[in-house]
Structure formats: C-alpha cells, structure tokens
PDB file of N, CA and C in Angstrom:
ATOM      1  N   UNK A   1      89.185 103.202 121.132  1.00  0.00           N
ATOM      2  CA  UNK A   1      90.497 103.750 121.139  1.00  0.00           C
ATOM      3  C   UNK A   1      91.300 103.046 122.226  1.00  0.00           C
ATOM      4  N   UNK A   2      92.086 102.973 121.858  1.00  0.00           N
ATOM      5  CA  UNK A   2      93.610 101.893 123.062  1.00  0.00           C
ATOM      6  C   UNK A   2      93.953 103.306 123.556  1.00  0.00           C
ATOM      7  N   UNK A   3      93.886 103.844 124.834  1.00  0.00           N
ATOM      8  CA  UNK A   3      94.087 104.558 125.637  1.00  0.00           C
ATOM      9  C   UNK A   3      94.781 104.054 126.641  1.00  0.00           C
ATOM     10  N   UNK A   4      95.607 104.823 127.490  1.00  0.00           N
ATOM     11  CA  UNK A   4      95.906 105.066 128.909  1.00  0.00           C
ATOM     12  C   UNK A   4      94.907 104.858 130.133  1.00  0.00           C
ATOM     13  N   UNK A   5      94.719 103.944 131.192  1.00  0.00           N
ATOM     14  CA  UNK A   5      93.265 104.495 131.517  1.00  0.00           C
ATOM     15  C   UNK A   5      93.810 104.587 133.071  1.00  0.00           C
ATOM     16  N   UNK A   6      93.795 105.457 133.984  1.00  0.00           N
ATOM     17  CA  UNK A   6      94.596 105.755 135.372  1.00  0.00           C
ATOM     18  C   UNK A   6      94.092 104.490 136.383  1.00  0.00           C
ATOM     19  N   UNK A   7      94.044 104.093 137.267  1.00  0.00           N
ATOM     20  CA  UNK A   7      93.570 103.221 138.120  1.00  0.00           C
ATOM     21  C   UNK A   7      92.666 104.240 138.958  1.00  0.00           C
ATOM     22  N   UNK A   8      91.634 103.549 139.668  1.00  0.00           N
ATOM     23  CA  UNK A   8      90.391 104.637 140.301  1.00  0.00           C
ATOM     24  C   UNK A   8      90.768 104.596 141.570  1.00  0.00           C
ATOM     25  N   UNK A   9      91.436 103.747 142.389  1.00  0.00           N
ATOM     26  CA  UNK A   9      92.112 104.131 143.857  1.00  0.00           C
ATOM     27  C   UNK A   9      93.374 103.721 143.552  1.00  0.00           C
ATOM     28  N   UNK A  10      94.247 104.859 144.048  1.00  0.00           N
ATOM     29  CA  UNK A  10      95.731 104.728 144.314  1.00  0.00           C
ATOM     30  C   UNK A  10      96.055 103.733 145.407  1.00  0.00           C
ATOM     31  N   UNK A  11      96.728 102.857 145.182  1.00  0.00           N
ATOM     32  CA  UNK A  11      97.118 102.136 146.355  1.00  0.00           C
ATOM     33  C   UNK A  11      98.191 102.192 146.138  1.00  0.00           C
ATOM     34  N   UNK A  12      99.354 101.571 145.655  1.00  0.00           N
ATOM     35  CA  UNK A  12     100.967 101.736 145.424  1.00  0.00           C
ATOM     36  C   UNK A  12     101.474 102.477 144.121  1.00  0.00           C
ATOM     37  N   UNK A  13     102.577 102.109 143.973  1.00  0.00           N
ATOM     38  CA  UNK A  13     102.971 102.489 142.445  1.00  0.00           C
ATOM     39  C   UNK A  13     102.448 101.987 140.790  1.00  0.00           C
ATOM     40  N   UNK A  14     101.034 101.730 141.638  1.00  0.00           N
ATOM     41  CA  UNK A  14     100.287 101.081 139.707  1.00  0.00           C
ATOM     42  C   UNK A  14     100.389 102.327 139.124  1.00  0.00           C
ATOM     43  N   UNK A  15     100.459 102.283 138.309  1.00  0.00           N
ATOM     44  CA  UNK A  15     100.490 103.679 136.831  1.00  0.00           C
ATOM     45  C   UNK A  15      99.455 103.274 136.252  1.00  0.00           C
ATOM     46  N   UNK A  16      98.342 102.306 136.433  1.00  0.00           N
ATOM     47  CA  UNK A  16      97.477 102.293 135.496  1.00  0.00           C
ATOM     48  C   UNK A  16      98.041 100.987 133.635  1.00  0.00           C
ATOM     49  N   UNK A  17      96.776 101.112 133.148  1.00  0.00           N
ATOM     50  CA  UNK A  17      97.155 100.351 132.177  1.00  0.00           C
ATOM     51  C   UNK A  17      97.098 100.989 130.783  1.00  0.00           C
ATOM     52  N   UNK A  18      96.960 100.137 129.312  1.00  0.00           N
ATOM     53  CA  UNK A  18      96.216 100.441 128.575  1.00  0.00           C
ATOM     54  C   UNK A  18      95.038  99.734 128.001  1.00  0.00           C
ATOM     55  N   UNK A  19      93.801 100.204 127.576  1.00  0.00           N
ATOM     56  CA  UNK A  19      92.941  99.295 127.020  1.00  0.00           C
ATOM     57  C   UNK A  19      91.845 100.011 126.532  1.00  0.00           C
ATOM     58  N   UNK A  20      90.909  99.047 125.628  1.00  0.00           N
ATOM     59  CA  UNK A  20      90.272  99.571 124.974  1.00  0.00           C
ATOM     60  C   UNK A  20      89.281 100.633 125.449  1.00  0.00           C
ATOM     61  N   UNK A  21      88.849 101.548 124.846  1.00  0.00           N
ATOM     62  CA  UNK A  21      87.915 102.506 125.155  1.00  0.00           C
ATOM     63  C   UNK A  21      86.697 103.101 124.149  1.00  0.00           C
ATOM     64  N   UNK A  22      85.184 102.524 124.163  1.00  0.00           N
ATOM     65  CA  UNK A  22      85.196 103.010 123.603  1.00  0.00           C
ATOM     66  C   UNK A  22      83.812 104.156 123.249  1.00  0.00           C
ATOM     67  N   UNK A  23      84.081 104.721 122.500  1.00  0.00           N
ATOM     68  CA  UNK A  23      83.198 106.036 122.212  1.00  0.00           C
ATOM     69  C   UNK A  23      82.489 106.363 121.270  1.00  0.00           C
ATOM     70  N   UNK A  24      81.567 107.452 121.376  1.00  0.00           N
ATOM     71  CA  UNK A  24      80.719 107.718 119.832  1.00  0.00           C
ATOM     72  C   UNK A  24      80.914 109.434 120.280  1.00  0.00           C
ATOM     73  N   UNK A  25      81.110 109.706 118.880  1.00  0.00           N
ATOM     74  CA  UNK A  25      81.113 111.443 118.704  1.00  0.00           C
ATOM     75  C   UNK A  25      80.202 111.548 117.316  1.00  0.00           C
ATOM     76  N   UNK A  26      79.456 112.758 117.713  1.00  0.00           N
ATOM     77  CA  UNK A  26      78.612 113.130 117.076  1.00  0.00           C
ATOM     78  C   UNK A  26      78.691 114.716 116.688  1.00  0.00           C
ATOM     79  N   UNK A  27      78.629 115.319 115.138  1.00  0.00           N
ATOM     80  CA  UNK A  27      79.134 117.019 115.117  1.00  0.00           C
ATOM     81  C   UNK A  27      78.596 117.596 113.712  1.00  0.00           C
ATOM     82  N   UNK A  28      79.549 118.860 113.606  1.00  0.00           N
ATOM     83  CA  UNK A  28      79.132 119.411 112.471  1.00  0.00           C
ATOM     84  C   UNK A  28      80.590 119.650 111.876  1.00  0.00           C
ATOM     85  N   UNK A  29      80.794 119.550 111.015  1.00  0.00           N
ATOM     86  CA  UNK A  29      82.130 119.834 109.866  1.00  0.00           C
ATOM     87  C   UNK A  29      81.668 121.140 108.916  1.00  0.00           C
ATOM     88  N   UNK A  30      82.767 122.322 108.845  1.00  0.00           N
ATOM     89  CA  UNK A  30      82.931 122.983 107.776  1.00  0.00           C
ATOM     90  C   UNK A  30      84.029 123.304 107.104  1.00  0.00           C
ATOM     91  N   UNK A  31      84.103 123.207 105.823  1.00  0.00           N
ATOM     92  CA  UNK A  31      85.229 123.233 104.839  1.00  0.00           C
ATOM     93  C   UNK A  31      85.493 124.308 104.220  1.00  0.00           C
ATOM     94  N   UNK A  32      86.294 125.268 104.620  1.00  0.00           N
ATOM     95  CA  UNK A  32      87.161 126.941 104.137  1.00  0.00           C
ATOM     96  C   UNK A  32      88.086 126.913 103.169  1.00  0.00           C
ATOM     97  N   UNK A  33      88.239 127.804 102.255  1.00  0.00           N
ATOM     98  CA  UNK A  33      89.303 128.217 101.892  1.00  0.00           C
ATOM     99  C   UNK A  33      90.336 129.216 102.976  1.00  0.00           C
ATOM    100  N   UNK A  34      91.423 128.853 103.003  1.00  0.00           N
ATOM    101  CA  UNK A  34      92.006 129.502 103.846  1.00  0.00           C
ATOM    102  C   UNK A  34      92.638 131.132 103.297  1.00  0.00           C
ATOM    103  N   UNK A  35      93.570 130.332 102.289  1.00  0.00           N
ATOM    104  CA  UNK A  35      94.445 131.263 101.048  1.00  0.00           C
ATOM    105  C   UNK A  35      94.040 130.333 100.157  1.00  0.00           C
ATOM    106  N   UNK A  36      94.578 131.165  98.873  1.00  0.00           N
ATOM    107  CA  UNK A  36      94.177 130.642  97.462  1.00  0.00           C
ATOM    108  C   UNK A  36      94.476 129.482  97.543  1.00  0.00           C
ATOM    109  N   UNK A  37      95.762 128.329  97.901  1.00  0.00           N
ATOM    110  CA  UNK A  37      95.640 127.630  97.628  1.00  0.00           C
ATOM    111  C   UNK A  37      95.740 126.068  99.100  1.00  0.00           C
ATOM    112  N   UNK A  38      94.992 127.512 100.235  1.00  0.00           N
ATOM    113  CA  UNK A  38      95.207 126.435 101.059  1.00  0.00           C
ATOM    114  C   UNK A  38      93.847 126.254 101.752  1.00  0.00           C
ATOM    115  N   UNK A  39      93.131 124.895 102.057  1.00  0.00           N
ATOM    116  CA  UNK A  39      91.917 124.560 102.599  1.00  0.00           C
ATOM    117  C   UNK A  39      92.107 124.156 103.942  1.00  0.00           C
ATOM    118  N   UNK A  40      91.151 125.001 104.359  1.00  0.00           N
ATOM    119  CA  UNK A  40      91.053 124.345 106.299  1.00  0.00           C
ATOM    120  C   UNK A  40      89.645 124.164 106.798  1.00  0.00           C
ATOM    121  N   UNK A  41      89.635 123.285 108.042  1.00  0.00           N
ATOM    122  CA  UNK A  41      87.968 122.416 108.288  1.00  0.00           C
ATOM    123  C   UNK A  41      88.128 122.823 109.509  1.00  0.00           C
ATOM    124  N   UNK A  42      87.342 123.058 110.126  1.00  0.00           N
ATOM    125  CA  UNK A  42      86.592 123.110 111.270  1.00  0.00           C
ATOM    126  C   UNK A  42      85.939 121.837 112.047  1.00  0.00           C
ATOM    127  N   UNK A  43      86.064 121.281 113.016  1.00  0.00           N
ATOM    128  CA  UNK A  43      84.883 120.014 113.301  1.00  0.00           C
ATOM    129  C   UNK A  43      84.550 120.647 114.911  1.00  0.00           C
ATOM    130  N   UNK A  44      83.332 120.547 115.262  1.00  0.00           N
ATOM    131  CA  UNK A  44      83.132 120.679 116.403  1.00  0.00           C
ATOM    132  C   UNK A  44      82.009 119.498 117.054  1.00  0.00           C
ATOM    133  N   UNK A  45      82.205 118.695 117.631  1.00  0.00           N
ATOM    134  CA  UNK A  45      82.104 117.576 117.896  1.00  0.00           C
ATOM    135  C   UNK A  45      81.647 117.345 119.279  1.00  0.00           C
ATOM    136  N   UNK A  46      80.214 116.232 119.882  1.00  0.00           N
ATOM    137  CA  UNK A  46      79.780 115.838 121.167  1.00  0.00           C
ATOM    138  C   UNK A  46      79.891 114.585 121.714  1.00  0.00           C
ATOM    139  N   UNK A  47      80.782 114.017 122.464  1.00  0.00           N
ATOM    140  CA  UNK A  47      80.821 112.888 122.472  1.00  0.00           C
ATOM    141  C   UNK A  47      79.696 112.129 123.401  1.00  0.00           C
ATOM    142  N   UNK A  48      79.444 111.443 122.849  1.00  0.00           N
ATOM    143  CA  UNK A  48      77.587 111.053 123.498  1.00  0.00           C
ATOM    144  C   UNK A  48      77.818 109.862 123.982  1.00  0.00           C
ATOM    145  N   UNK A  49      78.908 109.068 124.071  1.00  0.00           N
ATOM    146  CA  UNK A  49      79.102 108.050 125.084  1.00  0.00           C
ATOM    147  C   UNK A  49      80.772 107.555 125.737  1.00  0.00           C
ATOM    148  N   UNK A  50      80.534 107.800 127.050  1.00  0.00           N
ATOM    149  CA  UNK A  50      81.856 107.845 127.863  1.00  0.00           C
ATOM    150  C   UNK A  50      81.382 106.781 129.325  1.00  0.00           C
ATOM    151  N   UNK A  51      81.752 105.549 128.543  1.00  0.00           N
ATOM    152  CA  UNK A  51      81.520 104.874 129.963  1.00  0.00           C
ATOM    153  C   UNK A  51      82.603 104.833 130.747  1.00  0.00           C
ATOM    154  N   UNK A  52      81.942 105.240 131.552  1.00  0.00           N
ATOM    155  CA  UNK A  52      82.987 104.765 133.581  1.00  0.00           C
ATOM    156  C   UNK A  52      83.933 106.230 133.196  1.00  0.00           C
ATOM    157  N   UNK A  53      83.747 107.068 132.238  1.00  0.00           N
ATOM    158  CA  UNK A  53      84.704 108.005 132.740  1.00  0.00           C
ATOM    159  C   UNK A  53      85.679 107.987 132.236  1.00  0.00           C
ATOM    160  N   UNK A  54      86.170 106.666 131.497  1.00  0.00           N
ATOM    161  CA  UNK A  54      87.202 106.019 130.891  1.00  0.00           C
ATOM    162  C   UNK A  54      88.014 107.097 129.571  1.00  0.00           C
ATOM    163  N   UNK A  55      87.120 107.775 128.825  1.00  0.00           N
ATOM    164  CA  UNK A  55      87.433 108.697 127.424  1.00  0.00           C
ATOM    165  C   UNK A  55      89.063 109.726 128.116  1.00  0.00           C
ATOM    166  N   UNK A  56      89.512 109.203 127.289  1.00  0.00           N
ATOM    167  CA  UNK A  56      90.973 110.138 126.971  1.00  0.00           C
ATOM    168  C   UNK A  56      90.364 111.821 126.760  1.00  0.00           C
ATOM    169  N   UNK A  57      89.156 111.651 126.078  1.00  0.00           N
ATOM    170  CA  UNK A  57      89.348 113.490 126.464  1.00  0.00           C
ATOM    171  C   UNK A  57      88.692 113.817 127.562  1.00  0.00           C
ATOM    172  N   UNK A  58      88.901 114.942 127.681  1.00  0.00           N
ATOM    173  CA  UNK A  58      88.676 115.626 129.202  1.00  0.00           C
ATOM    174  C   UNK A  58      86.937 116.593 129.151  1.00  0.00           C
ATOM    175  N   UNK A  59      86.772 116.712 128.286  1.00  0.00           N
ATOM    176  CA  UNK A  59      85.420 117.302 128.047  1.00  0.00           C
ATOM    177  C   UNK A  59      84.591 116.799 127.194  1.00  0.00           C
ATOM    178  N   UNK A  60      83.170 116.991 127.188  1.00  0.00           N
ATOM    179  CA  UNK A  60      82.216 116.458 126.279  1.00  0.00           C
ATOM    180  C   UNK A  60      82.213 117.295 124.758  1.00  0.00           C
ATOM    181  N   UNK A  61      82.431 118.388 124.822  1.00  0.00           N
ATOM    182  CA  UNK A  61      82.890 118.835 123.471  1.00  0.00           C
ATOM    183  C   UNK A  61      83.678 119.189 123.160  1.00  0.00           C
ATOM    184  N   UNK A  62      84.459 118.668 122.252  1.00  0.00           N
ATOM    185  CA  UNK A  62      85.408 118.945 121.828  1.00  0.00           C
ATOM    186  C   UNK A  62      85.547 119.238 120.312  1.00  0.00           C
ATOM    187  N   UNK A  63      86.580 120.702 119.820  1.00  0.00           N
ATOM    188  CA  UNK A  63      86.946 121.238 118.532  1.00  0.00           C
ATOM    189  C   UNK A  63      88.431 120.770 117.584  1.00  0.00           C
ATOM    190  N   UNK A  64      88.550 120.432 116.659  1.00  0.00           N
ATOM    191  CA  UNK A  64      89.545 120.498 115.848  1.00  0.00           C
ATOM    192  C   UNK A  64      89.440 121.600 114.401  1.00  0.00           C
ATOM    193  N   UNK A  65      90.996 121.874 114.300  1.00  0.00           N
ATOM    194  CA  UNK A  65      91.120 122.623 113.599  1.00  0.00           C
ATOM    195  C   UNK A  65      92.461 122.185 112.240  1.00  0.00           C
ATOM    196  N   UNK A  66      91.770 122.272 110.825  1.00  0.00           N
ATOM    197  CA  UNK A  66      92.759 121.156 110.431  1.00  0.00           C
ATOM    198  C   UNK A  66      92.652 122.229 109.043  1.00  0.00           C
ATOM    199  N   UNK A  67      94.329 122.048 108.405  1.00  0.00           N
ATOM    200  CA  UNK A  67      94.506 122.696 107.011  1.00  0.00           C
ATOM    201  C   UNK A  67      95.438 121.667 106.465  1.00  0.00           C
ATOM    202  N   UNK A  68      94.485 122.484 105.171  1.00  0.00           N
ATOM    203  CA  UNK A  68      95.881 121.096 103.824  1.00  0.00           C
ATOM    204  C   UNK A  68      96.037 122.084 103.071  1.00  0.00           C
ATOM    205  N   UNK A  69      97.838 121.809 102.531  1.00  0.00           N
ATOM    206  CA  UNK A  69      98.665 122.474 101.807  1.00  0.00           C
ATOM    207  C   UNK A  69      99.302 121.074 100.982  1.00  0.00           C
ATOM    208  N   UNK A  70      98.249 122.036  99.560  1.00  0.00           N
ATOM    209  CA  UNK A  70      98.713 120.915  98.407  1.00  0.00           C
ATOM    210  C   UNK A  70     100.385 120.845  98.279  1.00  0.00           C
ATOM    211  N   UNK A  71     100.383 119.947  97.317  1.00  0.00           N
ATOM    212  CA  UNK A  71     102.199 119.527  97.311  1.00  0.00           C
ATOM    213  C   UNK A  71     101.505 119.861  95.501  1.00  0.00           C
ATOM    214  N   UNK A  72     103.040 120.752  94.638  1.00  0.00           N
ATOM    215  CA  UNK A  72     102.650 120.917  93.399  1.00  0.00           C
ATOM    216  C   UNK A  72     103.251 119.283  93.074  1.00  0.00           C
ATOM    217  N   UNK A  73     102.412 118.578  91.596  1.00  0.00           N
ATOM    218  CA  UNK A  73     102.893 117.751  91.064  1.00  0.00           C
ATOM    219  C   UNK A  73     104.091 117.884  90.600  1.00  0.00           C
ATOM    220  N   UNK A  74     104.813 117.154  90.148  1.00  0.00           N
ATOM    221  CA  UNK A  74     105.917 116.999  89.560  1.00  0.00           C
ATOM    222  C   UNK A  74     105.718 116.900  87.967  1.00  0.00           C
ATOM    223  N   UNK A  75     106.298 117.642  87.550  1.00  0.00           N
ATOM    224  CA  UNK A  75     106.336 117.479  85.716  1.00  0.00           C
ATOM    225  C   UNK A  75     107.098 116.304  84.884  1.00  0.00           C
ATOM    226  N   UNK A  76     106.626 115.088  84.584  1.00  0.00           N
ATOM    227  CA  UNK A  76     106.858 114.411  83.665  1.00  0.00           C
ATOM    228  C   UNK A  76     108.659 114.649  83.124  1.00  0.00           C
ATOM    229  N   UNK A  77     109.229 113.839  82.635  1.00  0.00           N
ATOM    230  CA  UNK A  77     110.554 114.363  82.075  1.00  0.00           C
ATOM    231  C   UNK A  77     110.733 113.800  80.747  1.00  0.00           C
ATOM    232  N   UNK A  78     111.070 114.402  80.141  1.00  0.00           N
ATOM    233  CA  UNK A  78     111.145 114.224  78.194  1.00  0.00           C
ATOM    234  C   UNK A  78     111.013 112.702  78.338  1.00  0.00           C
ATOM    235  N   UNK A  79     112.523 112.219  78.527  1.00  0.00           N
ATOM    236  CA  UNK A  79     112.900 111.029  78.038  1.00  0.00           C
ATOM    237  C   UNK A  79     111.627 110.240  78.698  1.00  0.00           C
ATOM    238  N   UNK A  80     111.152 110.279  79.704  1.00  0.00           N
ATOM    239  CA  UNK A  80     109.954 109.004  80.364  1.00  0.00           C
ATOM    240  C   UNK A  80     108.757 109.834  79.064  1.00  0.00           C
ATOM    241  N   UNK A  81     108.079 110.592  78.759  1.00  0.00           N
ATOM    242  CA  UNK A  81     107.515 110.625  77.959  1.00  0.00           C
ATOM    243  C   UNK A  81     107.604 110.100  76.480  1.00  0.00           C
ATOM    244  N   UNK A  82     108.481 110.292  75.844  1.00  0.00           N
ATOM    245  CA  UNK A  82     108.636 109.750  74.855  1.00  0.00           C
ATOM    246  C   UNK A  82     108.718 108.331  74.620  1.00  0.00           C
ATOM    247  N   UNK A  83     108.869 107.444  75.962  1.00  0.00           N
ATOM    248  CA  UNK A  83     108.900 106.266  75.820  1.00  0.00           C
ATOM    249  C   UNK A  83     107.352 105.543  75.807  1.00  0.00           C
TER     250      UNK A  83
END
C-alpha cells in the first residue's frame, strides 16, 4: 500500500513522506442478508506482517463492515426491442 509514513525522529519541519508499505492480512468473512433486498459482510481480519511499524493501521486487528444495495435494472423500451 502507498501510504503516508511519519519520519521516526523529529528534527525540523519534515512531514514525512509517501511510500510503499507492505502487508499480509489474514481473516474470516461472513455474508448476511440484511433486509430483503439488501446484503451485508462482515470481515474481521489479522494482520501478520508490519515491518518497522510502517502499516497505516493502528492495530493488529482490524473489522470492516460492508452492505450492497442492488440498483433495479432498467426495462428495455419497445422501439430498441423490436429492432
């Protein structure tokens, strides 16, 4: 991940840079009905490698929470059918 990464001693006004970072997460996923026609997932997730400290998140486990709301299709219109 291209992250933010802070500098490890403050000396002047560095803000730090960006650069690569990178990680492995490891978890379990479950898939709900929410309402009739809406689905939501669960992920709860361990991230099992964070070198130097570097990982944008702040804890080793971390949860997301995610829903999808279908879009109805659109109905065809005479004239494009008949052609």
């Amino acid at each position: 991940m291209n992250t933010f990464v802070p500098p490890k001693f403050r000396t002047g006004p560095t803000e730090g840079n960006r650069e690569w970072v990178p990680g492995f997460f490891t978890g379990i996923k479950k898939d709900y009905k929410f309402l009739k026609h809406v689905r939501g997932n669960v992920q709860i997730m361990y991230n099992l490698y964070d070198p130097h400290y570097k990982s944008p998140y702040a804890d080793k486990l971390n949860m997301r929470i995610g829903f999808e709301f279908p879009q109805k299709k659109k109905k065809a219109r005479k004239a494009e059918e008949k052609k």
